[in-house]
N, C-alpha and C. Protein backbone atom coordinates (compact mmCIF):
# COMPACT_ATOMS: atom_id res chain seq x y z
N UNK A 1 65.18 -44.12 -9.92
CA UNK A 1 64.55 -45.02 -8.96
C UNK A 1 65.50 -45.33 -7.81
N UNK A 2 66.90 -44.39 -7.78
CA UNK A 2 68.09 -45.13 -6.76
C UNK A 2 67.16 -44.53 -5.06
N UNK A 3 65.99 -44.39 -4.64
CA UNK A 3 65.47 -43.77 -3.52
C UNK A 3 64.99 -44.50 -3.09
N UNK A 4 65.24 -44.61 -1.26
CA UNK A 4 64.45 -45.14 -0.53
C UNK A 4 63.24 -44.61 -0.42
N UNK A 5 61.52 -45.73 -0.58
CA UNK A 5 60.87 -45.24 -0.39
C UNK A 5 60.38 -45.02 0.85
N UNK A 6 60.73 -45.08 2.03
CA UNK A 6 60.98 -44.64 3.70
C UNK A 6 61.59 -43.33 4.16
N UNK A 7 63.16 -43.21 3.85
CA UNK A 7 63.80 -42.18 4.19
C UNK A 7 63.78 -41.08 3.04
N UNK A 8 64.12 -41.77 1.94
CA UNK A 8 64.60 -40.54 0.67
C UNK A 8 65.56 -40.60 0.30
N UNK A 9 66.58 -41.99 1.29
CA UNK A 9 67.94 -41.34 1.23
C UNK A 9 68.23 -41.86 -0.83
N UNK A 10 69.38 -40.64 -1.13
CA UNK A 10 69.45 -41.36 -2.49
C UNK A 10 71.17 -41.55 -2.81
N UNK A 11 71.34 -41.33 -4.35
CA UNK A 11 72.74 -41.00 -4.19
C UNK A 11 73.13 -39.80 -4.07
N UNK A 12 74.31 -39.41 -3.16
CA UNK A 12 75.00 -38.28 -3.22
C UNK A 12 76.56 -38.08 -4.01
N UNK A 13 77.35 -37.83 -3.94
CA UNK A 13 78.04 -37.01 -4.86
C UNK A 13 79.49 -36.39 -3.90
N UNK A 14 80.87 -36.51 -3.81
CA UNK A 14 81.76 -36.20 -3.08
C UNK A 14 82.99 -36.87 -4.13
N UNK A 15 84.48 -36.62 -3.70
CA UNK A 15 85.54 -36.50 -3.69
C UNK A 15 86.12 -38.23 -3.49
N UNK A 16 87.02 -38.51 -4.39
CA UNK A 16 87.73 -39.35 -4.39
C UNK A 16 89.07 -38.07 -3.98
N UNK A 17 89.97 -39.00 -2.75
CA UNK A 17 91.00 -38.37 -2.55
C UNK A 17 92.55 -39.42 -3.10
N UNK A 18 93.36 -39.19 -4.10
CA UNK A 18 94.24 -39.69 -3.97
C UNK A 18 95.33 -39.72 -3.11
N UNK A 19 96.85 -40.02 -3.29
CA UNK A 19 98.00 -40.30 -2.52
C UNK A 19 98.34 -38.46 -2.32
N UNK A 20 98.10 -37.99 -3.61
CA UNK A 20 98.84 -36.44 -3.87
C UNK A 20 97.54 -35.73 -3.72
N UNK A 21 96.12 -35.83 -3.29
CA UNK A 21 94.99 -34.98 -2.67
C UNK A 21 94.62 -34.80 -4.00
N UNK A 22 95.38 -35.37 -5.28
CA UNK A 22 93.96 -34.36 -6.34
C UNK A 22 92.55 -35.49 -5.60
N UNK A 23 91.44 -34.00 -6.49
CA UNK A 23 90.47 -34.66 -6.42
C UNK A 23 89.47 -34.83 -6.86
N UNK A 24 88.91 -36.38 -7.40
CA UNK A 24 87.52 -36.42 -8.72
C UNK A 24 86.53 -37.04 -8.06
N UNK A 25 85.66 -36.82 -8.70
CA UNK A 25 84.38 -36.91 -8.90
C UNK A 25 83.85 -38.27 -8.72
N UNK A 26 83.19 -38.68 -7.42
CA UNK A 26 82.77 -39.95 -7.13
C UNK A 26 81.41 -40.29 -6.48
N UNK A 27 80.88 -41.30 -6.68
CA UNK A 27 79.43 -41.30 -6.10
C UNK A 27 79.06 -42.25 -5.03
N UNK A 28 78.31 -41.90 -4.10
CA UNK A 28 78.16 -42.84 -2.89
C UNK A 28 76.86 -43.57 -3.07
N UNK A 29 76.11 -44.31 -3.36
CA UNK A 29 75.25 -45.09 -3.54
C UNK A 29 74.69 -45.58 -2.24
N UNK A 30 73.32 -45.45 -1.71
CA UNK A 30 72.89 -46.30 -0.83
C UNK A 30 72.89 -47.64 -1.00
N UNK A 31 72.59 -48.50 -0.21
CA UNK A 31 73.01 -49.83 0.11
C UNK A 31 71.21 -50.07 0.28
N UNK A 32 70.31 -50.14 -1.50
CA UNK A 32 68.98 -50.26 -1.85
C UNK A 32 68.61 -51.82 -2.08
N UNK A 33 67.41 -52.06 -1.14
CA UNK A 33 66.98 -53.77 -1.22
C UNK A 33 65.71 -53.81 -2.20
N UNK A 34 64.93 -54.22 -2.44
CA UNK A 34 63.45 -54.73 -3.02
C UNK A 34 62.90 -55.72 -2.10
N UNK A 35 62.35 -55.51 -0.68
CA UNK A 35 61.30 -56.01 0.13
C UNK A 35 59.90 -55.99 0.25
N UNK A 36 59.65 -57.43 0.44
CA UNK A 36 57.95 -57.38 0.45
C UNK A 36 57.70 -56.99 2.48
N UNK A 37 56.76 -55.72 2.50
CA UNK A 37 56.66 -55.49 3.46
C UNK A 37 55.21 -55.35 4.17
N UNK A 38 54.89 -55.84 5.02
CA UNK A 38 53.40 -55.64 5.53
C UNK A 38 52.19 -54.28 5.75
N UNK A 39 52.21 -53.81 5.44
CA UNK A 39 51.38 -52.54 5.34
C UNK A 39 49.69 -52.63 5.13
N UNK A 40 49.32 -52.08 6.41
CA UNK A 40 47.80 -51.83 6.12
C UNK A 40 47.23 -53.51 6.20
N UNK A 41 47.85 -55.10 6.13
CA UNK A 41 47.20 -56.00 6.31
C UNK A 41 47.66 -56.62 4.85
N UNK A 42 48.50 -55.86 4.05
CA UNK A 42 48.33 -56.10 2.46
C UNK A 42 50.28 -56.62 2.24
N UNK A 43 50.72 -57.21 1.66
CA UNK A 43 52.01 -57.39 1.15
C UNK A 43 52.25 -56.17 0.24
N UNK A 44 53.25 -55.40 0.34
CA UNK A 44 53.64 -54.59 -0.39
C UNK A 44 54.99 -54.86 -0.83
N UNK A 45 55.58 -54.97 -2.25
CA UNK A 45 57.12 -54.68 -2.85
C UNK A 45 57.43 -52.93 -2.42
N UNK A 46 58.27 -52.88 -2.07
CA UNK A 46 59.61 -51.51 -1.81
C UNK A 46 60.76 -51.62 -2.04
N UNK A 47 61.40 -50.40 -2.32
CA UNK A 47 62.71 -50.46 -2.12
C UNK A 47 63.05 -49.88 -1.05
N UNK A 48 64.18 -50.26 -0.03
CA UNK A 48 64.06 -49.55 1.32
C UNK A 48 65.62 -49.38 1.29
N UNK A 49 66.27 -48.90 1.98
CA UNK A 49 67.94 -48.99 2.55
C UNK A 49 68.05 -49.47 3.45
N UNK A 50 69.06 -50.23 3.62
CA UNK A 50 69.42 -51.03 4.77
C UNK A 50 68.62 -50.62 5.76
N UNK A 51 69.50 -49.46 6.17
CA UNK A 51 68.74 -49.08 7.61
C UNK A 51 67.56 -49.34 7.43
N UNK A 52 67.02 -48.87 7.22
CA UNK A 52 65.37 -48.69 6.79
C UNK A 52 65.07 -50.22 7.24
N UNK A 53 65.43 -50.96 6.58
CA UNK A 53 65.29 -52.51 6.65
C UNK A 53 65.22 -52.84 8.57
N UNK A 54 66.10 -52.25 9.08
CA UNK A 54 66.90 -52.58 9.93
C UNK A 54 65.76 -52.34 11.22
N UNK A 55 65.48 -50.85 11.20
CA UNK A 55 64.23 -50.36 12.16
C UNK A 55 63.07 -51.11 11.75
N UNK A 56 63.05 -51.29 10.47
CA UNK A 56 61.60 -52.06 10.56
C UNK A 56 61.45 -53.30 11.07
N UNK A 57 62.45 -53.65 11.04
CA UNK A 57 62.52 -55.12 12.24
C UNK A 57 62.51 -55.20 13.78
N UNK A 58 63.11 -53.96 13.89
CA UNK A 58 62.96 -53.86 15.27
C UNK A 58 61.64 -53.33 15.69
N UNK A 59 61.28 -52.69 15.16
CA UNK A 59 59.71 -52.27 15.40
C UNK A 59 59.25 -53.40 15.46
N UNK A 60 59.01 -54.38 14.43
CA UNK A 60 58.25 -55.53 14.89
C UNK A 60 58.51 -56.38 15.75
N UNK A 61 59.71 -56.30 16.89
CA UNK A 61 60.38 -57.66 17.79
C UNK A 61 59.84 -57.03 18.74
């Protein structure tokens, strides 16, 4: 369930770099809310990402 339902964005997957460059296995997590959002006239629950959050506000100003 870690997906925005707007973009898609989800988690991805990259490199922890230490002092000496080894390198493991680390995960980047979107930055996921649970908003009630207006759609169609109706309150809807989502999960969105920030951004996501972010344009949809501006769309409405």
């Amino acid at each position: 369930m870690a997906k925005c339902n707007h973009c898609g964005k989800a988690t991805t997957f990259g490199h922890s770099r230490s002092f000496s460059q080894r390198a493991t296995n680390r995960k980047f997590k979107p930055n996921l809310q649970k908003v009630s959002v207006l759609e169609k006239g109706r309150l809807v629950k989502k999960t969105l990402c920030a951004k996501c959050i972010k344009t949809l506000g501006k769309s409405l100003a």
